[in-house]
C-alpha atoms as a PDB file:
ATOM      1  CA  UNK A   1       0.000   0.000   0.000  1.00  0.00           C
ATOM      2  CA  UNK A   2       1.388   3.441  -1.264  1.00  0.00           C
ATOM      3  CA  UNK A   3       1.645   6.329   1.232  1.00  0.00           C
ATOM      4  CA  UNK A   4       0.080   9.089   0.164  1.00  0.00           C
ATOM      5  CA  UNK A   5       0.315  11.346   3.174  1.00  0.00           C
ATOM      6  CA  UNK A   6       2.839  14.172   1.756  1.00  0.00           C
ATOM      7  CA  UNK A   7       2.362  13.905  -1.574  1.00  0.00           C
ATOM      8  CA  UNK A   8      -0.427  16.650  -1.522  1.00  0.00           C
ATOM      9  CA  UNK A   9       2.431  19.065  -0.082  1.00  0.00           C
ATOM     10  CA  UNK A  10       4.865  17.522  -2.206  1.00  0.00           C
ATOM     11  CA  UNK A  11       2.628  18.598  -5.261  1.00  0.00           C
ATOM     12  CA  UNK A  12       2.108  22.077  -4.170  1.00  0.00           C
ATOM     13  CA  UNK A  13       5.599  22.802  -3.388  1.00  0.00           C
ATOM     14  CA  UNK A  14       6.211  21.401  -6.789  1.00  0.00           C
ATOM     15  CA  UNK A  15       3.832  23.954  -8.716  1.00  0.00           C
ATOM     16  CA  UNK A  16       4.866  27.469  -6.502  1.00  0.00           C
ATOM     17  CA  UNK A  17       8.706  26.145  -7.256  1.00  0.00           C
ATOM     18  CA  UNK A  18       7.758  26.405 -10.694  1.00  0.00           C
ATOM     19  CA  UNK A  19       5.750  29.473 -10.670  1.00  0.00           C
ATOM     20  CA  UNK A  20       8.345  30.849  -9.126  1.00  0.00           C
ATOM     21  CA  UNK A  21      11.075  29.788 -11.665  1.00  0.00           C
ATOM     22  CA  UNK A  22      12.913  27.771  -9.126  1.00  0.00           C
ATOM     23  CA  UNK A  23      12.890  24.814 -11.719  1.00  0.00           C
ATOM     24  CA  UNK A  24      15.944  22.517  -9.708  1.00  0.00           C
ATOM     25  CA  UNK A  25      14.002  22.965  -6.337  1.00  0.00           C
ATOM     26  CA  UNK A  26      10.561  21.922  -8.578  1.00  0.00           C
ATOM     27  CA  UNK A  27      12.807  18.498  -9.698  1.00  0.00           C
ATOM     28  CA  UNK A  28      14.224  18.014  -5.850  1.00  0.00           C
ATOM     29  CA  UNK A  29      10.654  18.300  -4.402  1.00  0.00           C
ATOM     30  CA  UNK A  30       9.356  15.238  -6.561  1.00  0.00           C
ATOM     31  CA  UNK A  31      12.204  13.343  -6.073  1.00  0.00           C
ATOM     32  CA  UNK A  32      10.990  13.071  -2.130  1.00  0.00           C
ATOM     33  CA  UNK A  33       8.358  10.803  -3.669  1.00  0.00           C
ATOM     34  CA  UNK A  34      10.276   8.974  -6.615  1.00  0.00           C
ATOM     35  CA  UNK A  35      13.856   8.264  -4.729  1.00  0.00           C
ATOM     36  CA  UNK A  36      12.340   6.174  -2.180  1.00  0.00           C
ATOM     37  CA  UNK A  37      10.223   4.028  -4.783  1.00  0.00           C
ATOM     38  CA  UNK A  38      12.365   4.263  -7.837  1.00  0.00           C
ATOM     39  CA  UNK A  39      13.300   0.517  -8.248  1.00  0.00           C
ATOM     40  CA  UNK A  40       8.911   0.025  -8.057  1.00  0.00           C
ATOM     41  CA  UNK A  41       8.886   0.550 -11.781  1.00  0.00           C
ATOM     42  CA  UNK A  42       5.219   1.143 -11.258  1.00  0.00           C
ATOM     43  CA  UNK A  43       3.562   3.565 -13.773  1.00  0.00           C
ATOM     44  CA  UNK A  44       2.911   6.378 -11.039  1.00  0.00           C
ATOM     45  CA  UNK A  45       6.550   6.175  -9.977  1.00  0.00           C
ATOM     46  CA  UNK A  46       7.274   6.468 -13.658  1.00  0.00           C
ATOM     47  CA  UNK A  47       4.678   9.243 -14.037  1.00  0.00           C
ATOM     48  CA  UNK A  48       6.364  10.941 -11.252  1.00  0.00           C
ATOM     49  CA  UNK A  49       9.409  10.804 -13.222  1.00  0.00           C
ATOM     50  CA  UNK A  50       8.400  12.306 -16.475  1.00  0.00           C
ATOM     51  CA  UNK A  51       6.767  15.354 -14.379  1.00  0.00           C
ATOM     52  CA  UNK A  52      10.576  15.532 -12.850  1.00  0.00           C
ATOM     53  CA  UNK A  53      11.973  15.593 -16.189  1.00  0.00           C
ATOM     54  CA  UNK A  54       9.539  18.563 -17.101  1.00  0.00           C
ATOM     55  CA  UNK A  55      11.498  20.392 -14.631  1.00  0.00           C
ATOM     56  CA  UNK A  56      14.376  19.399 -15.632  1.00  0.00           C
ATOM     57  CA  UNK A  57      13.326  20.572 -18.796  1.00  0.00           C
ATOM     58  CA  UNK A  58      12.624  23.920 -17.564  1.00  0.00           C
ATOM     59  CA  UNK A  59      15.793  24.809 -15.661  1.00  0.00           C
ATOM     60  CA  UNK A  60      17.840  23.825 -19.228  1.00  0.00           C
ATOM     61  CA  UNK A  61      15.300  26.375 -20.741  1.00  0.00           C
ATOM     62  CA  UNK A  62      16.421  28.903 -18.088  1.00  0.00           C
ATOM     63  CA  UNK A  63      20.377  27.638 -18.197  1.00  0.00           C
ATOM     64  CA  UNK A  64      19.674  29.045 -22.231  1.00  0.00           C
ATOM     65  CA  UNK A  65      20.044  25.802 -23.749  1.00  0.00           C
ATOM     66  CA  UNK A  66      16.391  25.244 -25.416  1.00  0.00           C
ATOM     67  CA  UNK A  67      17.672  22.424 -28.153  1.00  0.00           C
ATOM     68  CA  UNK A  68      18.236  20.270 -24.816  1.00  0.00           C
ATOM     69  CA  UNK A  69      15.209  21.405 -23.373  1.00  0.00           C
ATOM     70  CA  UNK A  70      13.630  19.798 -25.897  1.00  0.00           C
ATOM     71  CA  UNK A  71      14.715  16.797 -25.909  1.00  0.00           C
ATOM     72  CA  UNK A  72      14.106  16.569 -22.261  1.00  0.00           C
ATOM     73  CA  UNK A  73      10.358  17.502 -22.802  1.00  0.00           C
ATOM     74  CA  UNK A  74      10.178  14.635 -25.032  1.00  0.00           C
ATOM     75  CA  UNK A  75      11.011  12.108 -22.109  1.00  0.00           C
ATOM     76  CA  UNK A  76       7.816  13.880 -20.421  1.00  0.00           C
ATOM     77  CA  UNK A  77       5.908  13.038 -23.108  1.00  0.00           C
ATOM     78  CA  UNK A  78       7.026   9.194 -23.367  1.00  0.00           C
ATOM     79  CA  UNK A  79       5.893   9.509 -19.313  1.00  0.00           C
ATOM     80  CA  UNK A  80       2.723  11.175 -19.441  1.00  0.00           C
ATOM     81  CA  UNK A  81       1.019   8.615 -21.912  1.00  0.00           C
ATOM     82  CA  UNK A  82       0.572   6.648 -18.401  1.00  0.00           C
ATOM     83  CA  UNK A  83      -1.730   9.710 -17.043  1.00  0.00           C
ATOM     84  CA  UNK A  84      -4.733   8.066 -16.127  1.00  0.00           C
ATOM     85  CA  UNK A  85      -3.978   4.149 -16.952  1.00  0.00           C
ATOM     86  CA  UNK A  86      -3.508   3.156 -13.148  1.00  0.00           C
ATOM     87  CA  UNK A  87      -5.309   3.742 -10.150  1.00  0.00           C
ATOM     88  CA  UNK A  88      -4.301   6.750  -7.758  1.00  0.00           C
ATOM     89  CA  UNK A  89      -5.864   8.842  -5.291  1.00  0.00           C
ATOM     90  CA  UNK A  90      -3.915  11.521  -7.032  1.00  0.00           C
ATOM     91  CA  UNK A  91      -5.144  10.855 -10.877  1.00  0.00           C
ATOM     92  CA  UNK A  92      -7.083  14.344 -10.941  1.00  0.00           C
ATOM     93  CA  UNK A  93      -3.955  16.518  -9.585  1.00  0.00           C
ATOM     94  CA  UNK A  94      -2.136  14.576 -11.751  1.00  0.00           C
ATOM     95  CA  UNK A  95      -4.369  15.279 -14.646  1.00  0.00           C
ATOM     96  CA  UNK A  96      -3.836  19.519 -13.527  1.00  0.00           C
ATOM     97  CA  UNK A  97      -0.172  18.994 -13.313  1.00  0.00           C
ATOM     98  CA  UNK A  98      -0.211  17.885 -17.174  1.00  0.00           C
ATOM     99  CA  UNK A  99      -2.414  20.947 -17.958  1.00  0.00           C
ATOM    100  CA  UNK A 100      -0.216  23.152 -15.749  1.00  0.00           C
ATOM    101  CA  UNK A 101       3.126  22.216 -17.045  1.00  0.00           C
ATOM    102  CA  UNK A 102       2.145  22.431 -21.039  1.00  0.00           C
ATOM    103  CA  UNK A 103       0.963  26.010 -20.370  1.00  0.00           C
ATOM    104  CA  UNK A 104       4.425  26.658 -18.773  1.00  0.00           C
ATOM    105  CA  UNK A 105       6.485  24.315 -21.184  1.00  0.00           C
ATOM    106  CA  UNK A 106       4.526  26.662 -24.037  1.00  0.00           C
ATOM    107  CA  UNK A 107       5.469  29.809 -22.588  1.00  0.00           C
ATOM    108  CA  UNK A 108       9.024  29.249 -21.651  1.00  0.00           C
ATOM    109  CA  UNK A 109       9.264  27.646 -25.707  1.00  0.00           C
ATOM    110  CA  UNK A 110       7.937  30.972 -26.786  1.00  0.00           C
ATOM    111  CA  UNK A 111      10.529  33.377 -24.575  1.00  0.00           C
ATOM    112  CA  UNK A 112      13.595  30.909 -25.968  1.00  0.00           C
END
């Protein structure tokens, strides 16, 4: 049985770290979640991943280096295919964080 007692915080720290451009400290805050349970292999632990490589993504957008960017966005989008296809109490923030993170992906792509 999964924990889900911080991942609520976990989520929101994730989001104001990003709306606040602090795109390494977005990655680290996820990581709480996926370190522990990285050898799980599991597709929210994968999904958890691809949402860390968005910020990743970010912060190479931000370092000025957009062609790498890139091709770290497109490991989100090999991750994010799993949105919805397993059972979490978190599906629906999950679902927002998607939504969230392709509005910011698009205007960080547009200021590069």
């Amino acid at each position: 049985m999964t924990d889900y007692s911080e991942y609520e915080t976990l989520i929101n720290e994730f989001i104001v770290c990003i709306n606040e451009t602090r795109y390494y400290d977005a990655h680290e805050t996820l990581e709480k979640i996926w370190f522990p349970r990285r050898f799980e292999k599991t597709p929210e632990m994968n999904l958890i991943k691809g949402f860390i490589n968005a910020a990743v993504s970010f912060e190479v957008i931000k370092r000025g280096r957009p062609k790498s960017a890139k091709k770290v966005w497109e490991t989100y989008e090999k991750y994010i295919v799993l949105l919805g296809g397993f059972e979490s109490p978190y599906n629906s923030r999950y679902l927002e964080l998607d939504l969230f993170l392709r509005e910011k992906n698009t205007e960080l792509s547009s200021i590069s």
